[in-house]
N, C-alpha and C. Protein backbone atom coordinates (compact mmCIF):
# COMPACT_ATOMS: atom_id res chain seq x y z
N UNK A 1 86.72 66.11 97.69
CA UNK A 1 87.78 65.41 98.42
C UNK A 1 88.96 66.37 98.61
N UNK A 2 89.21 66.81 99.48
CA UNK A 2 90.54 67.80 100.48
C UNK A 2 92.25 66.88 99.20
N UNK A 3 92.80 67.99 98.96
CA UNK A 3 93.94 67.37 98.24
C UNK A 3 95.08 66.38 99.41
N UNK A 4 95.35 65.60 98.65
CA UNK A 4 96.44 64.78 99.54
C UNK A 4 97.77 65.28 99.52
N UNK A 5 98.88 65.30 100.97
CA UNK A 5 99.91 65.82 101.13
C UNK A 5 100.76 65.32 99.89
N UNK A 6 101.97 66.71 99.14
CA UNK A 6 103.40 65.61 98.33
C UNK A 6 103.69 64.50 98.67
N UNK A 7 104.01 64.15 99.79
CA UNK A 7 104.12 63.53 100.38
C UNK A 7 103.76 62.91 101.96
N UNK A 8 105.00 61.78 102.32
CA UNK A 8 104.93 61.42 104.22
C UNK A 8 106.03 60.74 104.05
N UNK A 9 106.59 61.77 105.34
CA UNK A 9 107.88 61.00 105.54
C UNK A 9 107.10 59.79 107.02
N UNK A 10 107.69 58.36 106.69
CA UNK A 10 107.54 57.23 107.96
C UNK A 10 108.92 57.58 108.36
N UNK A 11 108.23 57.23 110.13
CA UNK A 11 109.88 56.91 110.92
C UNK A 11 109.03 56.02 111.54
N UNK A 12 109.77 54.22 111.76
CA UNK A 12 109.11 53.70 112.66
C UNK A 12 110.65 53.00 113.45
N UNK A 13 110.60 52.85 114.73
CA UNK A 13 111.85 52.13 115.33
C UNK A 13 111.16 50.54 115.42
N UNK A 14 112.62 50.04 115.76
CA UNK A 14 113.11 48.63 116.67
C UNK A 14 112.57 48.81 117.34
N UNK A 15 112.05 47.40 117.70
CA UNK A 15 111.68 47.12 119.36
C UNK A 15 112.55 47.00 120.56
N UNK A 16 112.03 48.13 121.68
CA UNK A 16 112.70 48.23 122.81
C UNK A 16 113.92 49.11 122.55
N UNK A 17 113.93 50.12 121.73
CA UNK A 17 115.25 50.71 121.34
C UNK A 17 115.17 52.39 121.88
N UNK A 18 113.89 52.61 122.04
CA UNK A 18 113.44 53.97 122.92
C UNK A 18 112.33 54.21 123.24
N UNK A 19 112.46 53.43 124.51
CA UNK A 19 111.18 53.32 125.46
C UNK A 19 110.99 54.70 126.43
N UNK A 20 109.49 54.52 126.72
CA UNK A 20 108.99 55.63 127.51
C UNK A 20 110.19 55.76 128.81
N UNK A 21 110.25 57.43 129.04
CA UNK A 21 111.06 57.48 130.44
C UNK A 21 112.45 57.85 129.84
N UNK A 22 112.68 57.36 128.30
CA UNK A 22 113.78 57.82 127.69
C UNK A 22 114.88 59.32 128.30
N UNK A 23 115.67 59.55 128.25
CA UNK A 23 116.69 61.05 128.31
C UNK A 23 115.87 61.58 127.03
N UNK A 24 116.09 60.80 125.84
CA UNK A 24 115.86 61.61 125.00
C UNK A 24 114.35 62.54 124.61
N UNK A 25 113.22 62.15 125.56
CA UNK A 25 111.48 62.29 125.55
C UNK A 25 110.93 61.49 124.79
N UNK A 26 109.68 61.23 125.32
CA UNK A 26 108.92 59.77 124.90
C UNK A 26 107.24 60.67 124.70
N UNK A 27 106.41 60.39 124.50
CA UNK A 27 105.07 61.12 124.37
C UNK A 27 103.93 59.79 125.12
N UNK A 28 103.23 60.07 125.74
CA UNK A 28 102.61 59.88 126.59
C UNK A 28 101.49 58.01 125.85
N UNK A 29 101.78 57.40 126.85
CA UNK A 29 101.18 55.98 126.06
C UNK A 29 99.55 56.52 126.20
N UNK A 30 98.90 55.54 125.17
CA UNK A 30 97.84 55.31 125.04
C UNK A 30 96.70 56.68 125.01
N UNK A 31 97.23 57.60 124.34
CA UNK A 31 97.11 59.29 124.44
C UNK A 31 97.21 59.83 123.14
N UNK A 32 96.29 60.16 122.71
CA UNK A 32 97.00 60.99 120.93
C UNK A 32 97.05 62.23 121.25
N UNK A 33 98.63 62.41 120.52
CA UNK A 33 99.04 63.64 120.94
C UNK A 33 99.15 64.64 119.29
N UNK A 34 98.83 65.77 119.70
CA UNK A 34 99.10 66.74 118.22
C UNK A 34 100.51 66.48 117.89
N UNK A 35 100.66 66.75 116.53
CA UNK A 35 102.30 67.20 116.43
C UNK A 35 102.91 68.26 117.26
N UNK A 36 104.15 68.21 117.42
CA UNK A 36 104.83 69.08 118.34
C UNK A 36 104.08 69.03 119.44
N UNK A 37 103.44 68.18 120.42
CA UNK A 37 103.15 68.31 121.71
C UNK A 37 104.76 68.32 122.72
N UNK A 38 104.31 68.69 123.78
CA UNK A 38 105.66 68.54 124.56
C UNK A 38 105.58 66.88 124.72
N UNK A 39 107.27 66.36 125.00
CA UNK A 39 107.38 65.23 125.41
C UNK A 39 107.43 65.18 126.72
N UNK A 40 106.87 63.81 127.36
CA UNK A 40 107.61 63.27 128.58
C UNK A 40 108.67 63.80 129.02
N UNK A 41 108.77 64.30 131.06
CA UNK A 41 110.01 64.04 131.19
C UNK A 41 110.77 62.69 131.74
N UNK A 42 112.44 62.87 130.96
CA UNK A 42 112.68 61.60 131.26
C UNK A 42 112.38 61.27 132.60
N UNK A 43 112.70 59.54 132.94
CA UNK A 43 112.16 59.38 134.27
C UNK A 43 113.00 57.93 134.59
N UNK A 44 113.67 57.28 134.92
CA UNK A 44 114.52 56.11 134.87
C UNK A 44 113.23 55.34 135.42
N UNK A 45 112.56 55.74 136.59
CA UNK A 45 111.49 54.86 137.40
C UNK A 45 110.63 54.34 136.47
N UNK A 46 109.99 55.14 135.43
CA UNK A 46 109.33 54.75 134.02
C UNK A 46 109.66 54.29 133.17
N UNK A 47 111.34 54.16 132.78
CA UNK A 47 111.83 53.40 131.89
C UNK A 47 112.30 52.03 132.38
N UNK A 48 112.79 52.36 133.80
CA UNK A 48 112.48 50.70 134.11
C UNK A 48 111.30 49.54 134.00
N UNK A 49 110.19 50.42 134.92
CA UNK A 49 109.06 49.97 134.91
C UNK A 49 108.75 49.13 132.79
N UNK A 50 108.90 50.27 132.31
CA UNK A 50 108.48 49.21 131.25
C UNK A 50 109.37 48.45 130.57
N UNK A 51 110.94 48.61 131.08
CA UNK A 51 111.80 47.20 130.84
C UNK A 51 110.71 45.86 131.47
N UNK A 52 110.12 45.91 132.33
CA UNK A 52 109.77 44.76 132.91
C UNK A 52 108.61 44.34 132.60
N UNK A 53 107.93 45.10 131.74
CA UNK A 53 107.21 44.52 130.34
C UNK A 53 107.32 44.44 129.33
N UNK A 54 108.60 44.17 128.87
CA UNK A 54 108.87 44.16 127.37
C UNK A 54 108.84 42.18 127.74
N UNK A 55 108.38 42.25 126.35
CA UNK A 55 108.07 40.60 126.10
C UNK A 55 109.11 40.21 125.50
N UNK A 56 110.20 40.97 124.67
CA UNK A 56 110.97 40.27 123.86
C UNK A 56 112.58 41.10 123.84
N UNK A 57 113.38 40.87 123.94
CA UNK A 57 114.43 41.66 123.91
C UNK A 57 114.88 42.67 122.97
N UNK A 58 115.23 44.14 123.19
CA UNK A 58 115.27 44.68 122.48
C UNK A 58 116.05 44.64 120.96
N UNK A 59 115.59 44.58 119.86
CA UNK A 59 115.75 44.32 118.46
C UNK A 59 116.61 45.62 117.93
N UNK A 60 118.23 45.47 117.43
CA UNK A 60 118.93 45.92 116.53
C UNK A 60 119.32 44.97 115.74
N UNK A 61 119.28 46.10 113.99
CA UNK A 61 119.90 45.20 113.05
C UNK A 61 120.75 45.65 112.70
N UNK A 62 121.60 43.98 112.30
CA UNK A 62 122.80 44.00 111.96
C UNK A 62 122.78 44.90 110.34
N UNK A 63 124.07 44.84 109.82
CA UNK A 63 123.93 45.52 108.42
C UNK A 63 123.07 45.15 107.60
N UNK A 64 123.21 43.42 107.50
CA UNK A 64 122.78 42.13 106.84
C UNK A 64 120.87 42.15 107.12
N UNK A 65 120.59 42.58 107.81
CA UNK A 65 119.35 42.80 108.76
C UNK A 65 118.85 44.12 107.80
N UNK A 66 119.82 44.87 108.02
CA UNK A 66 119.07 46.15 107.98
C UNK A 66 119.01 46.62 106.02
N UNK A 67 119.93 45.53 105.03
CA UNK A 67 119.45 45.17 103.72
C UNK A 67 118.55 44.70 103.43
N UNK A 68 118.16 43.41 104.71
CA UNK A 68 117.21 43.41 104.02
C UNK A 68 115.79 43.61 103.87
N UNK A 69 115.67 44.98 105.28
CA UNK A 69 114.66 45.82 105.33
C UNK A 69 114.48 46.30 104.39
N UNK A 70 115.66 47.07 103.82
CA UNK A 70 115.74 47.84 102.91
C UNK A 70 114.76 46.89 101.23
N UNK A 71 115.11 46.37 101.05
CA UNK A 71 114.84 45.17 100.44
C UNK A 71 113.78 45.41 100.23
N UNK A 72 112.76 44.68 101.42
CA UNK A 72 112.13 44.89 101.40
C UNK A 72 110.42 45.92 101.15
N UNK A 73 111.12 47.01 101.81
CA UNK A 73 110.55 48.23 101.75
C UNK A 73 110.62 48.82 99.68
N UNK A 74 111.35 48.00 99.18
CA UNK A 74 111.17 48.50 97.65
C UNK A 74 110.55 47.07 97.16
N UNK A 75 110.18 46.43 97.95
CA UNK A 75 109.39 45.19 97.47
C UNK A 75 107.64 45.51 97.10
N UNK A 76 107.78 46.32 98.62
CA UNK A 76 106.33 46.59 99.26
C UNK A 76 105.86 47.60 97.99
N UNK A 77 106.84 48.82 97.59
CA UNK A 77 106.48 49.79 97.24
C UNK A 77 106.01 49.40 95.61
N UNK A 78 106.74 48.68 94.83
CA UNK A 78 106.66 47.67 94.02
C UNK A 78 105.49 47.33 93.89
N UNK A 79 105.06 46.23 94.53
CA UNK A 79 104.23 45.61 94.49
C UNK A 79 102.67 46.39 94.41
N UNK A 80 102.37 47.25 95.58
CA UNK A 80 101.51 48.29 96.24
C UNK A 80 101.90 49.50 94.33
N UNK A 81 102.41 49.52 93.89
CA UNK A 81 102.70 50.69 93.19
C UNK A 81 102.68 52.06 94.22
N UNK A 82 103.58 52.33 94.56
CA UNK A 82 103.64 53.09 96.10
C UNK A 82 104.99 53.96 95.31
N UNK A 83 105.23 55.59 95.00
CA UNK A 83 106.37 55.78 94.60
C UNK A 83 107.03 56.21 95.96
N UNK A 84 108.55 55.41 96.11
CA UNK A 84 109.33 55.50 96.77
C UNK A 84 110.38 56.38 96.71
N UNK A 85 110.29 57.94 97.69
CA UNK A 85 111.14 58.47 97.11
C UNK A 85 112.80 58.51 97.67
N UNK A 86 112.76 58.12 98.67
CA UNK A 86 113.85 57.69 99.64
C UNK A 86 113.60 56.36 100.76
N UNK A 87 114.57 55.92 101.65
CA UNK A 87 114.74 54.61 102.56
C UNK A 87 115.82 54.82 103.22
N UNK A 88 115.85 55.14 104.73
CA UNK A 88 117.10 54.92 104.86
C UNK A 88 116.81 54.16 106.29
N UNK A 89 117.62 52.91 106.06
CA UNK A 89 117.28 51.86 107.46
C UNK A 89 118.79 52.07 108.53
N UNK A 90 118.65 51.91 109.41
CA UNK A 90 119.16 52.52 110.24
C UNK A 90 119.38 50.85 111.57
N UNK A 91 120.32 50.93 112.53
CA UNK A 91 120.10 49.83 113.59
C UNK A 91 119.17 49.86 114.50
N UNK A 92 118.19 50.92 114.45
CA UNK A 92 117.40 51.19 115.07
C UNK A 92 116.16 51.63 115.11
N UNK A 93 116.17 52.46 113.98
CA UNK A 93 115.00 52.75 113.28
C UNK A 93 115.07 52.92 111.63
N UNK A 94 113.83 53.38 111.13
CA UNK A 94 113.63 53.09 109.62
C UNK A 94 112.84 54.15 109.25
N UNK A 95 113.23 55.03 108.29
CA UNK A 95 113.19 56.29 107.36
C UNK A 95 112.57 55.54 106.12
N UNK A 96 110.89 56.58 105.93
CA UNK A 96 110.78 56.19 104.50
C UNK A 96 109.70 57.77 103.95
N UNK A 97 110.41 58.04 102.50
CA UNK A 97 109.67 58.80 102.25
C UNK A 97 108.83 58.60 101.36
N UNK A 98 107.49 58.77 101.42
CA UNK A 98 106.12 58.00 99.97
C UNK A 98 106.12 59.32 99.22
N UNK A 99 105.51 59.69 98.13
CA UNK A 99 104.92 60.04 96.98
C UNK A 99 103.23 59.96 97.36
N UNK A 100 103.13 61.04 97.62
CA UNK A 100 100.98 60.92 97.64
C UNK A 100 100.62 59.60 97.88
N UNK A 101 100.53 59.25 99.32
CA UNK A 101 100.01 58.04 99.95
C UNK A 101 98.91 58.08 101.02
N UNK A 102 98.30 57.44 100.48
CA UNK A 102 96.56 58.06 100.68
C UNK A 102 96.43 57.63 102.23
N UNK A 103 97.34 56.42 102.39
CA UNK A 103 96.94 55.71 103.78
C UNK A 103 98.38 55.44 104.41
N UNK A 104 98.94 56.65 104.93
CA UNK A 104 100.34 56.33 105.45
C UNK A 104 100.68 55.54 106.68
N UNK A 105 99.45 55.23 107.71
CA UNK A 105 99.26 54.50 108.96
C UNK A 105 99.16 53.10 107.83
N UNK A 106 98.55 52.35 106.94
CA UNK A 106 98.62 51.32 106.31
C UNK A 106 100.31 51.06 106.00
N UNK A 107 100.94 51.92 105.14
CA UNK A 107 101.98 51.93 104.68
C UNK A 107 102.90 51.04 105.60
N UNK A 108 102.73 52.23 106.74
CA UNK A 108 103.91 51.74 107.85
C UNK A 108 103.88 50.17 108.02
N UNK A 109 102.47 49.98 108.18
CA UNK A 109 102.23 48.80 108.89
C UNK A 109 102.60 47.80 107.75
N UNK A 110 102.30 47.96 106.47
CA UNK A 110 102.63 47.03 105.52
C UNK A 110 104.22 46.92 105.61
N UNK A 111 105.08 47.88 105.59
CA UNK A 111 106.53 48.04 105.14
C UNK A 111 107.13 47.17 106.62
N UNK A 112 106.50 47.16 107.94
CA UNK A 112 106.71 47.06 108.84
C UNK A 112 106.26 44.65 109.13
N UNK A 113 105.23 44.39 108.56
CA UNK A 113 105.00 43.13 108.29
C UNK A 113 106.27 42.39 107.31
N UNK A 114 106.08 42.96 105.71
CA UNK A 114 106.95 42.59 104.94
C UNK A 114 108.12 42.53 105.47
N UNK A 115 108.70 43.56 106.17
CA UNK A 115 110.20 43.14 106.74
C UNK A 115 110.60 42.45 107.53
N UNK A 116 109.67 42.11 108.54
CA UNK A 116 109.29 40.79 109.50
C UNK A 116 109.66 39.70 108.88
N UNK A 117 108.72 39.31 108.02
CA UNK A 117 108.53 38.24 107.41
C UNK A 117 109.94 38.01 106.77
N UNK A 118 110.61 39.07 106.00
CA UNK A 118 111.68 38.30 105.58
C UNK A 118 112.95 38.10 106.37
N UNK A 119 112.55 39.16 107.35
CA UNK A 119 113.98 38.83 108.20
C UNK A 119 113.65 37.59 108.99
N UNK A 120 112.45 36.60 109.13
CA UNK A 120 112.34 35.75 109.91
C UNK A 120 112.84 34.60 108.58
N UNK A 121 112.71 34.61 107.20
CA UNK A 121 113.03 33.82 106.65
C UNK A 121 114.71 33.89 106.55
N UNK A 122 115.16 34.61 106.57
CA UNK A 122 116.44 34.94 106.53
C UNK A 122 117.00 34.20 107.86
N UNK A 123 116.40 34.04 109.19
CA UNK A 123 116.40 33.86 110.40
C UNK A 123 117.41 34.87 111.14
N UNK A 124 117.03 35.98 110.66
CA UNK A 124 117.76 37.41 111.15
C UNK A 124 116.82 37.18 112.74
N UNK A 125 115.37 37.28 112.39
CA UNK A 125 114.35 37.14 113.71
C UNK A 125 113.89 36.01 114.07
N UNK A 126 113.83 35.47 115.40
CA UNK A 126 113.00 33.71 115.57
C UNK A 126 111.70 34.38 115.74
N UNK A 127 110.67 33.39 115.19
CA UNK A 127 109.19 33.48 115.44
C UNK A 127 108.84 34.32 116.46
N UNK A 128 109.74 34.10 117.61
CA UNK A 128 108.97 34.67 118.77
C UNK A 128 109.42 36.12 118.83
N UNK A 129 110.53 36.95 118.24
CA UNK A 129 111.24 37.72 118.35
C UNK A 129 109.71 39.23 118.09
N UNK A 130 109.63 39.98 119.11
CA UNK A 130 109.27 41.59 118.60
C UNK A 130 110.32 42.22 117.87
N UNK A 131 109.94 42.77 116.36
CA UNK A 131 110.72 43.21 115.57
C UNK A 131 110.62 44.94 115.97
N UNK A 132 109.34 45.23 115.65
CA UNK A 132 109.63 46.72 115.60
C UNK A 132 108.22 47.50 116.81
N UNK A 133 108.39 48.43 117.05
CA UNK A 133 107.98 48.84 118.35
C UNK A 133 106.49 49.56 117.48
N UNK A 134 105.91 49.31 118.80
CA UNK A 134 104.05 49.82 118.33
C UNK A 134 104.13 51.33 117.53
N UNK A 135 103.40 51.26 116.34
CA UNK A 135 102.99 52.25 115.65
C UNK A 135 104.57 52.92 115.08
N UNK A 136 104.32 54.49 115.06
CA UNK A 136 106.07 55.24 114.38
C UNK A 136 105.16 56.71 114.40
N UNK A 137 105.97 57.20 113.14
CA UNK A 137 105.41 58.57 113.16
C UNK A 137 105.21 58.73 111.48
N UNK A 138 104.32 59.57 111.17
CA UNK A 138 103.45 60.00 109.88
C UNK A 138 103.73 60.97 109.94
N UNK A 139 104.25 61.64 109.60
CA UNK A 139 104.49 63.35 108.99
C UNK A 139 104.31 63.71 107.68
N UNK A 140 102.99 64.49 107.66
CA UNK A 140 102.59 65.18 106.27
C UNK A 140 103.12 65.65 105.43
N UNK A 141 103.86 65.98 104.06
CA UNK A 141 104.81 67.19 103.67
C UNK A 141 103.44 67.61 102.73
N UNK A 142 103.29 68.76 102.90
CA UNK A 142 102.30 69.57 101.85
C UNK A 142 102.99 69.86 100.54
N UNK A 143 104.29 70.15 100.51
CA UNK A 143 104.63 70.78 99.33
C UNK A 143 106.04 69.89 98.80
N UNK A 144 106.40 70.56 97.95
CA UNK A 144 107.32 69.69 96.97
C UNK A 144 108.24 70.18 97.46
N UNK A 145 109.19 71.13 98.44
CA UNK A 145 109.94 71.67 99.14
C UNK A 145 110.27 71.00 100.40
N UNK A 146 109.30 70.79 101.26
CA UNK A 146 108.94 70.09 102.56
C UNK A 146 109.47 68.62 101.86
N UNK A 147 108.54 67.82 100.29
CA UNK A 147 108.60 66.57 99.99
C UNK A 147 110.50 66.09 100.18
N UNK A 148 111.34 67.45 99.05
CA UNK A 148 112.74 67.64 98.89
C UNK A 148 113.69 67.67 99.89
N UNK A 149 113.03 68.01 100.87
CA UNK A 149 113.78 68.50 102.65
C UNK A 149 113.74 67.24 103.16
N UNK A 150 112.45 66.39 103.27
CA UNK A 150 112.44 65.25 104.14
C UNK A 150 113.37 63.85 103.41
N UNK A 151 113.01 63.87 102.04
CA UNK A 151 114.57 63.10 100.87
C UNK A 151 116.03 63.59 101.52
N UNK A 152 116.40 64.97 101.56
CA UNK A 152 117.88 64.98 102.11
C UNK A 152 118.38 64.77 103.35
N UNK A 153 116.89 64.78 104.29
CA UNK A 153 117.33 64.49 105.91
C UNK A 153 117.37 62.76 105.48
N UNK A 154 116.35 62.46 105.00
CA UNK A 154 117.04 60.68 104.93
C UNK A 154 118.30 60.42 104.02
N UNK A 155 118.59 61.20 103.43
CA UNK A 155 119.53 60.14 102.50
C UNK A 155 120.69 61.26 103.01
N UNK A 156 120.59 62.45 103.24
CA UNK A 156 122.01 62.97 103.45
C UNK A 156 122.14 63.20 105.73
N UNK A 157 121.57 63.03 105.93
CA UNK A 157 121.73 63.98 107.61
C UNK A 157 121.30 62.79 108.40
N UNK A 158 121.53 61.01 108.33
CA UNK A 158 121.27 60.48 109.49
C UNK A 158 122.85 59.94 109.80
N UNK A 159 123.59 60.21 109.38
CA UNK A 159 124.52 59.88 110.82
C UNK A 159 125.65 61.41 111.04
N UNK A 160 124.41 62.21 110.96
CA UNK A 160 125.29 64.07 111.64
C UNK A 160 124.53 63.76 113.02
C-alpha cells in the first residue's frame, strides 16, 4: 500500500459565490483537470449564462453561520476520529486542514452535510436553500513542512 500524504488541506466554497466565467478563473465544468491546469478565461457571457441556472440564491455566512460551521467541522472530526489540524470558515468559503486522511473527497463531503444540517436547524438555511457549491479542492501535503505551511495559510494569511 503507497504511503498516505501528512496531510490535505480542503477548500470548499458557498453556493453561487464563484461561478464559472469568474475575473478571478474558474476550471472547466464537467472536465478533470490536473493540479495547476490553466484556468478559464473570464467571460461575463458565461457567468451570466450560469446565473440563470443557479437554483438557489447565492449563500454567504453570517458570523453566527459561519460558528457554526466551524462547530461543526470539530464535530465531524470528533466523531470520525479525524485529527484536525486547523479550520478557518470564511463568508464564503471553508479551509480545513486533516492529519493522514485516507478519503479526503469523503471528508469534504461529510464536513460539508454536517454543516448543512446544522445550519438548517439553527434556520441559518431553509430546506430549500443550496448551501455550498459542487465538490472544492483536495490538495495533498506530502510532508510535515507542506502539512505546517498549509496550518499558517489557514489560521494566519486569510484576510492578507
Amino acid at each position: 500500500m503507497p504511503p498516505l500524504p501528512r496531510a490535505h488541506l480542503l477548500t470548499f466554497r458557498t453556493y453561487g459565490t464563484w461561478l464559472h466565467g469568474d475575473g478571478r478563473g474558474s476550471m472547466q465544468l464537467n472536465r478533470c483537470t490536473a493540479h495547476g491546469s490553466p484556468s478559464l478565461r473570464p467571460s461575463e457571457h458565461w457567468r451570466a449564462h450560469i446565473v440563470e441556472l443557479m437554483t438557489s440564491e447565492p449563500m454567504l455566512l453570517s458570523p453566527a453561520a459561519r460558528e457554526i460551521v466551524h462547530i461543526a467541522i470539530r464535530e465531524v472530526c470528533e466523531f470520525r476520529s479525524w485529527s484536525l489540524l486547523a479550520s478557518n470558515v470564511r463568508s464564503n468559503h471553508v479551509h480545513v486542514v486533516l492529519a493522514q486522511c485516507e478519503l479526503p473527497d469523503r471528508a469534504m463531503a461529510t464536513f460539508k452535510a454536517w454543516s448543512t444540517r446544522r445550519l438548517r436547524e439553527a434556520g441559518v438555511a431553509d430546506s430549500e436553500a443550496r448551501v455550498w457549491a459542487r465538490h472544492g479542492s483536495t490538495k495533498y501535503l506530502w510532508s510535515d513542512e507542506a502539512a505546517r505551511e498549509a496550518v499558517e495559510y489557514v489560521v494566519e494569511w486569510q484576510d492578507h
